[in-house]
PDB file of N, CA and C in Angstrom:
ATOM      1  N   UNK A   1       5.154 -27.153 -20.783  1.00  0.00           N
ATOM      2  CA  UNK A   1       4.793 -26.756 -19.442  1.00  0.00           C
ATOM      3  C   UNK A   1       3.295 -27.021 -19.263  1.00  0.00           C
ATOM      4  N   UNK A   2       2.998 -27.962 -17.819  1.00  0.00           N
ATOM      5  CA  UNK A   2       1.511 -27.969 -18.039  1.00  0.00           C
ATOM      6  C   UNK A   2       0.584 -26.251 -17.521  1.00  0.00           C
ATOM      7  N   UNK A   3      -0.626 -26.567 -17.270  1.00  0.00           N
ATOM      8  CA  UNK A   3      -1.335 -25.670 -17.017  1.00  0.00           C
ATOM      9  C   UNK A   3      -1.218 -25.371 -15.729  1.00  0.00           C
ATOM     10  N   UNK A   4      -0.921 -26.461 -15.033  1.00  0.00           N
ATOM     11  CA  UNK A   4      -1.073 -25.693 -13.568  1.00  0.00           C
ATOM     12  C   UNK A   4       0.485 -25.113 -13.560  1.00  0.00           C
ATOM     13  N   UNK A   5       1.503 -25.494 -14.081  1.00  0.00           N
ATOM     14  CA  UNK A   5       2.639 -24.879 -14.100  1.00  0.00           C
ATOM     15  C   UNK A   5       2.751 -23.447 -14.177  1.00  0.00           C
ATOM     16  N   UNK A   6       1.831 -23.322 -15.269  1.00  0.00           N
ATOM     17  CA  UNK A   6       1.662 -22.066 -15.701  1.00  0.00           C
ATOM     18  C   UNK A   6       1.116 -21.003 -14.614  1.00  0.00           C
ATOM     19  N   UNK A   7       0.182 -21.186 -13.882  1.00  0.00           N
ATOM     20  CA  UNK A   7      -1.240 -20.838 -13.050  1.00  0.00           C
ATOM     21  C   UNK A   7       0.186 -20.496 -11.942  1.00  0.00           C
ATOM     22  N   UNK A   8       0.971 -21.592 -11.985  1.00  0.00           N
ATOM     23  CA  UNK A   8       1.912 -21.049 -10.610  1.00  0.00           C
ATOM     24  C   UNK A   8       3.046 -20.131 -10.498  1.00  0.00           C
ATOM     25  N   UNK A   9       3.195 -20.321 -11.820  1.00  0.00           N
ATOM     26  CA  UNK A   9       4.353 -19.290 -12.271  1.00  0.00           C
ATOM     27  C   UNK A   9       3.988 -17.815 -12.286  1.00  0.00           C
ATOM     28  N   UNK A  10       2.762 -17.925 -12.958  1.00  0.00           N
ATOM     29  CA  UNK A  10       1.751 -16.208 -12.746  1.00  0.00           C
ATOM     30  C   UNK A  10       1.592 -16.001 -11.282  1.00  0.00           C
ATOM     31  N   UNK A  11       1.156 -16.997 -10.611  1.00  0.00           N
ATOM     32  CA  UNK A  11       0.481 -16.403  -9.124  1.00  0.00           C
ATOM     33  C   UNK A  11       1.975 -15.912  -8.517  1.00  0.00           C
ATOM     34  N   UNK A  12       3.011 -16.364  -8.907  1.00  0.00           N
ATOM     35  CA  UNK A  12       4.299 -16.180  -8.569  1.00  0.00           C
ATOM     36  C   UNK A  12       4.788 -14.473  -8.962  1.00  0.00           C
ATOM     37  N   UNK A  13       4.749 -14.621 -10.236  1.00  0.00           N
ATOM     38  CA  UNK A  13       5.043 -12.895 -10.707  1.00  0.00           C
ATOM     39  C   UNK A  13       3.827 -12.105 -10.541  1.00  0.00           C
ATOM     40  N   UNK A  14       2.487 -12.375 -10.105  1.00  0.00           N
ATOM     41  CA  UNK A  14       1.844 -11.482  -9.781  1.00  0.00           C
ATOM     42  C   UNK A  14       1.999 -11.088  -8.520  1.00  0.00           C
ATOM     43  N   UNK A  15       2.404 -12.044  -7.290  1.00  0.00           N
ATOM     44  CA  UNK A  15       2.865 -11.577  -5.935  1.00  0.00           C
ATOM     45  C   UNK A  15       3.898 -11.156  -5.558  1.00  0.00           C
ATOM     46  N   UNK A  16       5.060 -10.763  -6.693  1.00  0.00           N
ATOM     47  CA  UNK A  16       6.151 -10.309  -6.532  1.00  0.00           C
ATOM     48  C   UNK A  16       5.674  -9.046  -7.332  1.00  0.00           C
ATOM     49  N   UNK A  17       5.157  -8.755  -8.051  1.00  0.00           N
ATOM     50  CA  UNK A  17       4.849  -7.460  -8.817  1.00  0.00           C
ATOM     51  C   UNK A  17       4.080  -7.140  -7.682  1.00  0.00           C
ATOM     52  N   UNK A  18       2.558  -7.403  -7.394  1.00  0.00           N
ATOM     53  CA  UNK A  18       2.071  -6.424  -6.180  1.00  0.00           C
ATOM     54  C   UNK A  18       2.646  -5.980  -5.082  1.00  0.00           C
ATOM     55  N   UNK A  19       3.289  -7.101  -4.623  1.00  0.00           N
ATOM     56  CA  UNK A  19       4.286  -6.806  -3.228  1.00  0.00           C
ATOM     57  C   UNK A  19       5.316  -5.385  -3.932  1.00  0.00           C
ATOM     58  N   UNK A  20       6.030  -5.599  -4.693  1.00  0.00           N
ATOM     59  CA  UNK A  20       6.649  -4.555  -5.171  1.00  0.00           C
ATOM     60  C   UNK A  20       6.030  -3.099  -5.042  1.00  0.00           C
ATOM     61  N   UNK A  21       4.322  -3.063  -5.794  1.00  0.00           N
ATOM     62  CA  UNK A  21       3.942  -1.947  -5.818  1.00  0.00           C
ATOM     63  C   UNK A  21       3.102  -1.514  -4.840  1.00  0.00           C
ATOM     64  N   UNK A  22       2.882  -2.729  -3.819  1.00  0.00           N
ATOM     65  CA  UNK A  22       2.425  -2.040  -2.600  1.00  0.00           C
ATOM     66  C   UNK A  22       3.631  -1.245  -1.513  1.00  0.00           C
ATOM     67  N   UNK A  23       4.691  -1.732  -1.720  1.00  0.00           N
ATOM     68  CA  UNK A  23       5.860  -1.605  -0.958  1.00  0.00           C
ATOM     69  C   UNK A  23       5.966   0.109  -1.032  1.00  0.00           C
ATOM     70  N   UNK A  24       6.120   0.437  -2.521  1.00  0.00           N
ATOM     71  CA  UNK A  24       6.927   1.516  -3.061  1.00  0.00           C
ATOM     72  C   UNK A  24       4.998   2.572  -2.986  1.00  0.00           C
ATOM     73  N   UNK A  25       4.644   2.147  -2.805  1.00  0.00           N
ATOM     74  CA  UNK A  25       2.967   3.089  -2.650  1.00  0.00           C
ATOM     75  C   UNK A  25       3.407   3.024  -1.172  1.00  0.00           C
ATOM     76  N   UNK A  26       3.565   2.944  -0.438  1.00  0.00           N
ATOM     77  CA  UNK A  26       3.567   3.086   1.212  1.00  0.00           C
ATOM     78  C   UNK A  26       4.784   3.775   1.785  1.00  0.00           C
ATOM     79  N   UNK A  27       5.627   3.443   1.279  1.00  0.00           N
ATOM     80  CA  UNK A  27       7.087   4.494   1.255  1.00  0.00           C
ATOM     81  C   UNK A  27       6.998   5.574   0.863  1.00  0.00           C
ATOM     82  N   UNK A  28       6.034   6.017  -0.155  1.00  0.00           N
ATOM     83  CA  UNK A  28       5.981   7.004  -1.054  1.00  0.00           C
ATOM     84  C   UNK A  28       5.221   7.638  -0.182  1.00  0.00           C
ATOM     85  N   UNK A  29       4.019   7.213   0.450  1.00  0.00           N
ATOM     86  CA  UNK A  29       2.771   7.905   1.057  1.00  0.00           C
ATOM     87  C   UNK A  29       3.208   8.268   2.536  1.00  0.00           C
ATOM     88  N   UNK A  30       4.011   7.279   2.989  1.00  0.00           N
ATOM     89  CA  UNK A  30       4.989   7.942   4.182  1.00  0.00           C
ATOM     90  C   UNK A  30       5.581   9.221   4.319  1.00  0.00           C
ATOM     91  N   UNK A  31       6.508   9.326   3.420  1.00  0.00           N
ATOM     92  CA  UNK A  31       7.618  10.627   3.453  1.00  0.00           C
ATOM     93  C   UNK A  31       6.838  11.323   2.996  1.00  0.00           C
ATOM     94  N   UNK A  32       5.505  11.145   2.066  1.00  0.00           N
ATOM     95  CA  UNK A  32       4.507  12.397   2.116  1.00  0.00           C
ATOM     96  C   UNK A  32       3.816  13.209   2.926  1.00  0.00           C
ATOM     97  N   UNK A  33       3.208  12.090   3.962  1.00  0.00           N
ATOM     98  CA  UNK A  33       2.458  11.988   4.708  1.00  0.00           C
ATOM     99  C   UNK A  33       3.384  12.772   6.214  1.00  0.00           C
ATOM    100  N   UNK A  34       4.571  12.019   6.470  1.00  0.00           N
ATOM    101  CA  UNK A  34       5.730  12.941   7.273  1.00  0.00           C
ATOM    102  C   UNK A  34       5.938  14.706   7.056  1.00  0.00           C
ATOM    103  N   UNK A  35       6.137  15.135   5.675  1.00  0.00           N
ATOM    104  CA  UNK A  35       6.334  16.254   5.114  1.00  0.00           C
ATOM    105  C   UNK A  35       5.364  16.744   5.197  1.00  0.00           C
ATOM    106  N   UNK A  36       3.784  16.311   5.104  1.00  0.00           N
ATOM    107  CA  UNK A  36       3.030  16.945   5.531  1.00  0.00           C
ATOM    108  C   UNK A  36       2.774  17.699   6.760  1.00  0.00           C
ATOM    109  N   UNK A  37       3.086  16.458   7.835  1.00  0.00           N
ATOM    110  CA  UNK A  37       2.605  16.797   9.232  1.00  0.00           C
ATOM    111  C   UNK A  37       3.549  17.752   9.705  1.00  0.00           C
ATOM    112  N   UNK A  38       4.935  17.661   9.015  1.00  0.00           N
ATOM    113  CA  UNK A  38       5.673  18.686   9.532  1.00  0.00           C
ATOM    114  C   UNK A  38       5.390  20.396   9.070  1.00  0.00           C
ATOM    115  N   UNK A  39       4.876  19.896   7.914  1.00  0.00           N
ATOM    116  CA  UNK A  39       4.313  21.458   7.552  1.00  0.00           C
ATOM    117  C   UNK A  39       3.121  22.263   8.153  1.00  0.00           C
ATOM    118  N   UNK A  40       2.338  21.039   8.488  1.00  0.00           N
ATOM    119  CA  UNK A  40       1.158  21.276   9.282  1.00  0.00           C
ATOM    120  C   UNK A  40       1.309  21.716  10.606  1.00  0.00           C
ATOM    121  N   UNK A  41       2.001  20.823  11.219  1.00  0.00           N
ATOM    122  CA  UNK A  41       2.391  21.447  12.871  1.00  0.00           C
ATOM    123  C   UNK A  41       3.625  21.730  13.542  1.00  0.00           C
ATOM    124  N   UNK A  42       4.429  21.778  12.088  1.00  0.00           N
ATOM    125  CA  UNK A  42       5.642  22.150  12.717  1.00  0.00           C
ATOM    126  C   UNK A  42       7.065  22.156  13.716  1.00  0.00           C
ATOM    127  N   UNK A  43       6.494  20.280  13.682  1.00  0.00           N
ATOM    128  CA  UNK A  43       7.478  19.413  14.159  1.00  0.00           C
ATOM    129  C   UNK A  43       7.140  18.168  13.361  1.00  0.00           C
ATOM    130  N   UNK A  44       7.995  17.440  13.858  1.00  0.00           N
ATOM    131  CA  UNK A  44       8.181  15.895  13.488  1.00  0.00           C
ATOM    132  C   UNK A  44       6.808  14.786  13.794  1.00  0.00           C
ATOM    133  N   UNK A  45       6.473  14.407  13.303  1.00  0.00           N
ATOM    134  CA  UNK A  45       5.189  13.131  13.423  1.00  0.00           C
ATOM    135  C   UNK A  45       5.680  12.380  14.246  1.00  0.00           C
ATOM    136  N   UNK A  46       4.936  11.894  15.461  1.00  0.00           N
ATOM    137  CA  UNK A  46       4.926  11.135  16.445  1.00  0.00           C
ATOM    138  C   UNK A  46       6.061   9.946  15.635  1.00  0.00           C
ATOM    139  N   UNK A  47       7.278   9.537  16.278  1.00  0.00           N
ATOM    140  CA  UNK A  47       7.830   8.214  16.340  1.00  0.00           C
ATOM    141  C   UNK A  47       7.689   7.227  17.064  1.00  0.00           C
ATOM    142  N   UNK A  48       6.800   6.579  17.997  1.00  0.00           N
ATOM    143  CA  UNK A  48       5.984   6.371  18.162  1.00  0.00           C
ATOM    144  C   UNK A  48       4.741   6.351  19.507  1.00  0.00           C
ATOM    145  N   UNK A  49       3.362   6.393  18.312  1.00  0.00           N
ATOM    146  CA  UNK A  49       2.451   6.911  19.111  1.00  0.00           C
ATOM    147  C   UNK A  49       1.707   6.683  20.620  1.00  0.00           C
ATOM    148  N   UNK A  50       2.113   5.099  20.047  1.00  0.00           N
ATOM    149  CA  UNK A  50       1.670   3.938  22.173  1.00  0.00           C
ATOM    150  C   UNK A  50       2.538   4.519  23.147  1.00  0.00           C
ATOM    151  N   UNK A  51       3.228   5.828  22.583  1.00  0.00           N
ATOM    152  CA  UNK A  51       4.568   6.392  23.777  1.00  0.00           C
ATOM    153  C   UNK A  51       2.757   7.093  24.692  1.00  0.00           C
ATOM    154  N   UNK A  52       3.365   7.046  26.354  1.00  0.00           N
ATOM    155  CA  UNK A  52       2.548   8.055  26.743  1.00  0.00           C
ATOM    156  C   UNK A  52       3.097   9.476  26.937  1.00  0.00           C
ATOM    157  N   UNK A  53       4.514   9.434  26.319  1.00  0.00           N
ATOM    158  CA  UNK A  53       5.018  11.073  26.005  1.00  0.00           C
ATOM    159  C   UNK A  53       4.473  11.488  25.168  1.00  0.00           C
ATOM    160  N   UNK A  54       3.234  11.129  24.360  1.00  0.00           N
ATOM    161  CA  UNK A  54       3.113  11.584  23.091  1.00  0.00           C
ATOM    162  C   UNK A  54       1.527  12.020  23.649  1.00  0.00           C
ATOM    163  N   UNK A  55       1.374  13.349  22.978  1.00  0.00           N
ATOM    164  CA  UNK A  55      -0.344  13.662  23.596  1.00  0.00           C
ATOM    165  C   UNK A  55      -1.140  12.614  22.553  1.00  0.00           C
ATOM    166  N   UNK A  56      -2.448  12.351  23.480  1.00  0.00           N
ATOM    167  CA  UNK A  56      -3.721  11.334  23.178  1.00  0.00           C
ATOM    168  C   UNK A  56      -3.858  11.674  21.861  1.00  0.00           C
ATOM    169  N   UNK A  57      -4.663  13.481  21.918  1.00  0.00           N
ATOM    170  CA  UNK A  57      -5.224  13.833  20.693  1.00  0.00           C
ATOM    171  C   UNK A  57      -3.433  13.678  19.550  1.00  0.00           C
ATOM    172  N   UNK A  58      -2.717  13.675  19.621  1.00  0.00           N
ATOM    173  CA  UNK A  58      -1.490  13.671  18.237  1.00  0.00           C
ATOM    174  C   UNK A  58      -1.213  12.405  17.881  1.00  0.00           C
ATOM    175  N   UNK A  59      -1.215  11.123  19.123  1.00  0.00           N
ATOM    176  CA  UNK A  59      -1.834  10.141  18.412  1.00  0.00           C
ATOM    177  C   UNK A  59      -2.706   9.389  17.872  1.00  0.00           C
ATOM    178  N   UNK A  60      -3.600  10.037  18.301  1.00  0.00           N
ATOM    179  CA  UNK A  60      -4.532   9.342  17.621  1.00  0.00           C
ATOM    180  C   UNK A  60      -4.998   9.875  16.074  1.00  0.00           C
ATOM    181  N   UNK A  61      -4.618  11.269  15.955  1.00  0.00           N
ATOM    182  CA  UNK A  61      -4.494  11.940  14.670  1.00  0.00           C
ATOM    183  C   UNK A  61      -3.675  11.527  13.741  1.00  0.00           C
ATOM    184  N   UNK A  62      -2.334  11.333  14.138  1.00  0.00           N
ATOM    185  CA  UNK A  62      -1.557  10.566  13.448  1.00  0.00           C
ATOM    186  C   UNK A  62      -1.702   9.068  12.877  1.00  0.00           C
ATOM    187  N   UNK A  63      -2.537   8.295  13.791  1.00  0.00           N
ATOM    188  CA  UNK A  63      -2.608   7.187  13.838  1.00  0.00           C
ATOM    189  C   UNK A  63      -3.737   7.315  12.655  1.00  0.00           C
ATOM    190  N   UNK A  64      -4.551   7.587  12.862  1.00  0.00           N
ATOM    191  CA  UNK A  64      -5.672   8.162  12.261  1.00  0.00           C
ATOM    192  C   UNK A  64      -5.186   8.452  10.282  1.00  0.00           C
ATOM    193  N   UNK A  65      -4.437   9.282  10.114  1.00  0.00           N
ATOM    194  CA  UNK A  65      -3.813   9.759   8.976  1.00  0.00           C
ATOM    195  C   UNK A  65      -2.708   8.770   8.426  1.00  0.00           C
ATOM    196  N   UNK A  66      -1.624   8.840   9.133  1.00  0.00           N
ATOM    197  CA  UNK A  66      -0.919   7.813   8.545  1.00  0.00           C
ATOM    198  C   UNK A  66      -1.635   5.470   8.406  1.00  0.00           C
ATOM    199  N   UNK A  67      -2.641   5.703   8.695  1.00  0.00           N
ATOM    200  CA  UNK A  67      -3.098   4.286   8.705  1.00  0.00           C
ATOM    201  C   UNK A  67      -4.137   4.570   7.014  1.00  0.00           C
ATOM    202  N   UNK A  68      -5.010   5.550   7.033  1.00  0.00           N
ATOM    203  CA  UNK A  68      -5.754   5.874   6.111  1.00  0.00           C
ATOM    204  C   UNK A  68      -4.822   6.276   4.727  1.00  0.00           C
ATOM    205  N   UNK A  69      -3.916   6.733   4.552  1.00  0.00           N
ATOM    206  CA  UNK A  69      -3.004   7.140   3.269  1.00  0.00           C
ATOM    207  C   UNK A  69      -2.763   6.298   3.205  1.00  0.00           C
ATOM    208  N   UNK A  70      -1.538   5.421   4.116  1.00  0.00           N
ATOM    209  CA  UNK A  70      -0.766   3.868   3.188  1.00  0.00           C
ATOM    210  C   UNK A  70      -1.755   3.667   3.032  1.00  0.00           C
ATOM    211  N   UNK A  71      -3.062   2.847   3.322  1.00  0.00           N
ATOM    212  CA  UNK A  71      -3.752   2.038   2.598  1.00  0.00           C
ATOM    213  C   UNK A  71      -4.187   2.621   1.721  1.00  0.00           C
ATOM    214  N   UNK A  72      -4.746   3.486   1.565  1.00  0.00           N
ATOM    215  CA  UNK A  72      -5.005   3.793   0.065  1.00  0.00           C
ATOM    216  C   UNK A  72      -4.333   3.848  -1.460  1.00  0.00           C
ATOM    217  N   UNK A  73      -3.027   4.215  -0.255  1.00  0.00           N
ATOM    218  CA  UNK A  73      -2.034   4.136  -1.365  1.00  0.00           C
ATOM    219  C   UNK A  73      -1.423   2.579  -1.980  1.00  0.00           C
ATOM    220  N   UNK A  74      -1.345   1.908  -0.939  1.00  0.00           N
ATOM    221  CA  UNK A  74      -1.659   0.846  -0.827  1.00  0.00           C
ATOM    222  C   UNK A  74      -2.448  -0.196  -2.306  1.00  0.00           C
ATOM    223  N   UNK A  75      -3.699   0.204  -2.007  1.00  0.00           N
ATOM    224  CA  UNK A  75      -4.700  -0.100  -2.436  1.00  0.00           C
ATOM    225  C   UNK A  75      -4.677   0.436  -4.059  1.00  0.00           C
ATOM    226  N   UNK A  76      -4.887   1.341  -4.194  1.00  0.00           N
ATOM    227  CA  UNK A  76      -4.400   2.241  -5.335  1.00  0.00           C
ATOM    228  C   UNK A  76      -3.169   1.543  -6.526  1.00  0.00           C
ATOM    229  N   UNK A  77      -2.143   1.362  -5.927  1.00  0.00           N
ATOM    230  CA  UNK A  77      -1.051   0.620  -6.444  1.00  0.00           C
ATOM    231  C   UNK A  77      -0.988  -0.476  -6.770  1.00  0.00           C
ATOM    232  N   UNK A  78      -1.720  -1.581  -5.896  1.00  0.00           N
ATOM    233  CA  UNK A  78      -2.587  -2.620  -6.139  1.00  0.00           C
ATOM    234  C   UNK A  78      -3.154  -2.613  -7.718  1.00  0.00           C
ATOM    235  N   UNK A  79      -3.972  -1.937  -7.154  1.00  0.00           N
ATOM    236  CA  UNK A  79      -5.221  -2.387  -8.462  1.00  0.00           C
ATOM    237  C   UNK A  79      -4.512  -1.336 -10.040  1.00  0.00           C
ATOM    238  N   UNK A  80      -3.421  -0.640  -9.867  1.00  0.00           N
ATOM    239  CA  UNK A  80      -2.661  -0.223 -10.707  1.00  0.00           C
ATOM    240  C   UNK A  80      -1.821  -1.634 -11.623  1.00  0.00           C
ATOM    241  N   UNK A  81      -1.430  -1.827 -10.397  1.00  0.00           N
ATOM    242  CA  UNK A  81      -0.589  -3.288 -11.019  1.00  0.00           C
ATOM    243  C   UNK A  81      -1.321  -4.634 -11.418  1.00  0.00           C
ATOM    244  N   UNK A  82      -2.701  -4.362 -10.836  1.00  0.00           N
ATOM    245  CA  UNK A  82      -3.840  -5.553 -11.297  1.00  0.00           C
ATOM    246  C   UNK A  82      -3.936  -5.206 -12.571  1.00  0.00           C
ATOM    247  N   UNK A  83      -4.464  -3.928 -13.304  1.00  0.00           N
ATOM    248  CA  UNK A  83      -4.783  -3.548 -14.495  1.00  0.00           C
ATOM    249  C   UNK A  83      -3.508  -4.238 -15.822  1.00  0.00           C
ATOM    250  N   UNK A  84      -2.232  -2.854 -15.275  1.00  0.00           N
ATOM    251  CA  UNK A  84      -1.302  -3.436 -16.056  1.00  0.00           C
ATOM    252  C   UNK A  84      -0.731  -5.373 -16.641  1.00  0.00           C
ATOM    253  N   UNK A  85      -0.908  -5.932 -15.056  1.00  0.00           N
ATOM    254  CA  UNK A  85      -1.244  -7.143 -15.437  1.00  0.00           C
ATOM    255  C   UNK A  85      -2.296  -8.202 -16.352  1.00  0.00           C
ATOM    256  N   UNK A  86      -3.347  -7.624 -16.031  1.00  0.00           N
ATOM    257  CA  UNK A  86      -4.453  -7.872 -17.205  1.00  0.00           C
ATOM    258  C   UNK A  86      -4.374  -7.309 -18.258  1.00  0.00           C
ATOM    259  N   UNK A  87      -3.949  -5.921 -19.059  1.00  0.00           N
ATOM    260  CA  UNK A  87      -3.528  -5.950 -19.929  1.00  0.00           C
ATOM    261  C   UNK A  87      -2.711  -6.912 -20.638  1.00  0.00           C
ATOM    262  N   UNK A  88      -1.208  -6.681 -20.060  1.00  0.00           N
ATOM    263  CA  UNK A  88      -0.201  -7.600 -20.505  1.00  0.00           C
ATOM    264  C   UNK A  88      -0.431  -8.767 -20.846  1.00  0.00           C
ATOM    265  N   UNK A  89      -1.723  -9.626 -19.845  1.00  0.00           N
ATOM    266  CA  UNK A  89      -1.636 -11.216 -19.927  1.00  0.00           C
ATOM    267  C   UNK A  89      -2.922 -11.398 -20.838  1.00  0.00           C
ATOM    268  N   UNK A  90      -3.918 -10.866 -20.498  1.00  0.00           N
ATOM    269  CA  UNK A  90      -5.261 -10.674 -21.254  1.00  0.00           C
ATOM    270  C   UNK A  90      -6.093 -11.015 -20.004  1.00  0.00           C
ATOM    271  N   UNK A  91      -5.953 -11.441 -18.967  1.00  0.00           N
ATOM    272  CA  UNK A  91      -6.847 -11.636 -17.579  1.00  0.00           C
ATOM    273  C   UNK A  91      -6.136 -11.314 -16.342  1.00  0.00           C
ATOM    274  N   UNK A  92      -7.182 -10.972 -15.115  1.00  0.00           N
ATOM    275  CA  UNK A  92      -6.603 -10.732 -13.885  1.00  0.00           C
ATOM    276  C   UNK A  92      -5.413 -11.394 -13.289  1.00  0.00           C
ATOM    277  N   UNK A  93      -5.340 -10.965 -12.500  1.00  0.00           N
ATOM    278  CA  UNK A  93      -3.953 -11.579 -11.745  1.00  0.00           C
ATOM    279  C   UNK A  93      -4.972 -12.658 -11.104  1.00  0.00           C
ATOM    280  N   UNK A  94      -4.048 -13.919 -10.619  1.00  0.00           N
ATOM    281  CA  UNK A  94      -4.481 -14.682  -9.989  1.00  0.00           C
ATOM    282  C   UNK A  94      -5.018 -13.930  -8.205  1.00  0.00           C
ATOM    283  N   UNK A  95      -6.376 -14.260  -7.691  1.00  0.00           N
ATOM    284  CA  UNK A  95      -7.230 -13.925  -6.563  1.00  0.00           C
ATOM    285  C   UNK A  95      -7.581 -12.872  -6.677  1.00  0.00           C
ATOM    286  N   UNK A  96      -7.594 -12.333  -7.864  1.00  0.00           N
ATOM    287  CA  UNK A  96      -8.177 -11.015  -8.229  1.00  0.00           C
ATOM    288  C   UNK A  96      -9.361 -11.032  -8.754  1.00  0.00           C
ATOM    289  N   UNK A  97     -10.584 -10.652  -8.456  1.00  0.00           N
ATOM    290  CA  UNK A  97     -11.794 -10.943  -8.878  1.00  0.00           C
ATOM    291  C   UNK A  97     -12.819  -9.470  -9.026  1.00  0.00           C
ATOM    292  N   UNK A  98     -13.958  -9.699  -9.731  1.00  0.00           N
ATOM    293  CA  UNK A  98     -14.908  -8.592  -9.653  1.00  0.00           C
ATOM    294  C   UNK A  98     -15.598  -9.188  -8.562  1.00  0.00           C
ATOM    295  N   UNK A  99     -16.400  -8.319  -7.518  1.00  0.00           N
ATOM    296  CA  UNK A  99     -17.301  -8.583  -6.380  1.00  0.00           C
ATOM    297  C   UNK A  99     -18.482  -8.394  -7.130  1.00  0.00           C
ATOM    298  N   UNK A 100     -18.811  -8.348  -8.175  1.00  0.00           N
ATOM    299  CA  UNK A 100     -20.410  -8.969  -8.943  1.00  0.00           C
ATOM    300  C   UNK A 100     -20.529 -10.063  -8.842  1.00  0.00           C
TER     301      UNK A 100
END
């Protein structure tokens, strides 16, 4: 197998592994993030917020909260699965870089 074979086959299982663990970090941070708001205010989280049945201030709170968790979680899961990958292989995933 040459080298770039190789280079493509990784960029291949590294974008099916992140996609994976960004997927399951955002699902996860959802039904959290839902269970929260219901505990918090005691109904259901806006389904959706561009409704103008929905008050300004609850969407934009919502919007606000649920945009900030997935990504982190997001993000988080990411660089979870960057690590494990560099372990396993001995270097980053392919487009994965230090910003030094």
């Amino acid at each position: 197998m040459s080298k770039d074979a190789g280079k493509k086959d990784s960029s291949k299982v590294w974008g099916i592994f992140s996609l994976i663990a960004a997927l399951v970090a955002a699902t996860t941070a959802r039904k959290a993030l839902n269970a929260s708001w219901r505990a918090a205010t005691g109904k259901p989280p806006p389904a959706n917020p561009a409704s103008p049945d929905v008050e300004m201030r609850e969407a934009l709170l919502w919007a606000a909260a649920s945009g900030t968790i997935v990504a982190v979680a997001r993000m988080l899961a990411t660089r979870r699965a960057a690590q494990y990958y560099a372990r396993s292989t001995g270097h980053l995933p392919p487009g994965v870089a230090d910003d030094a």
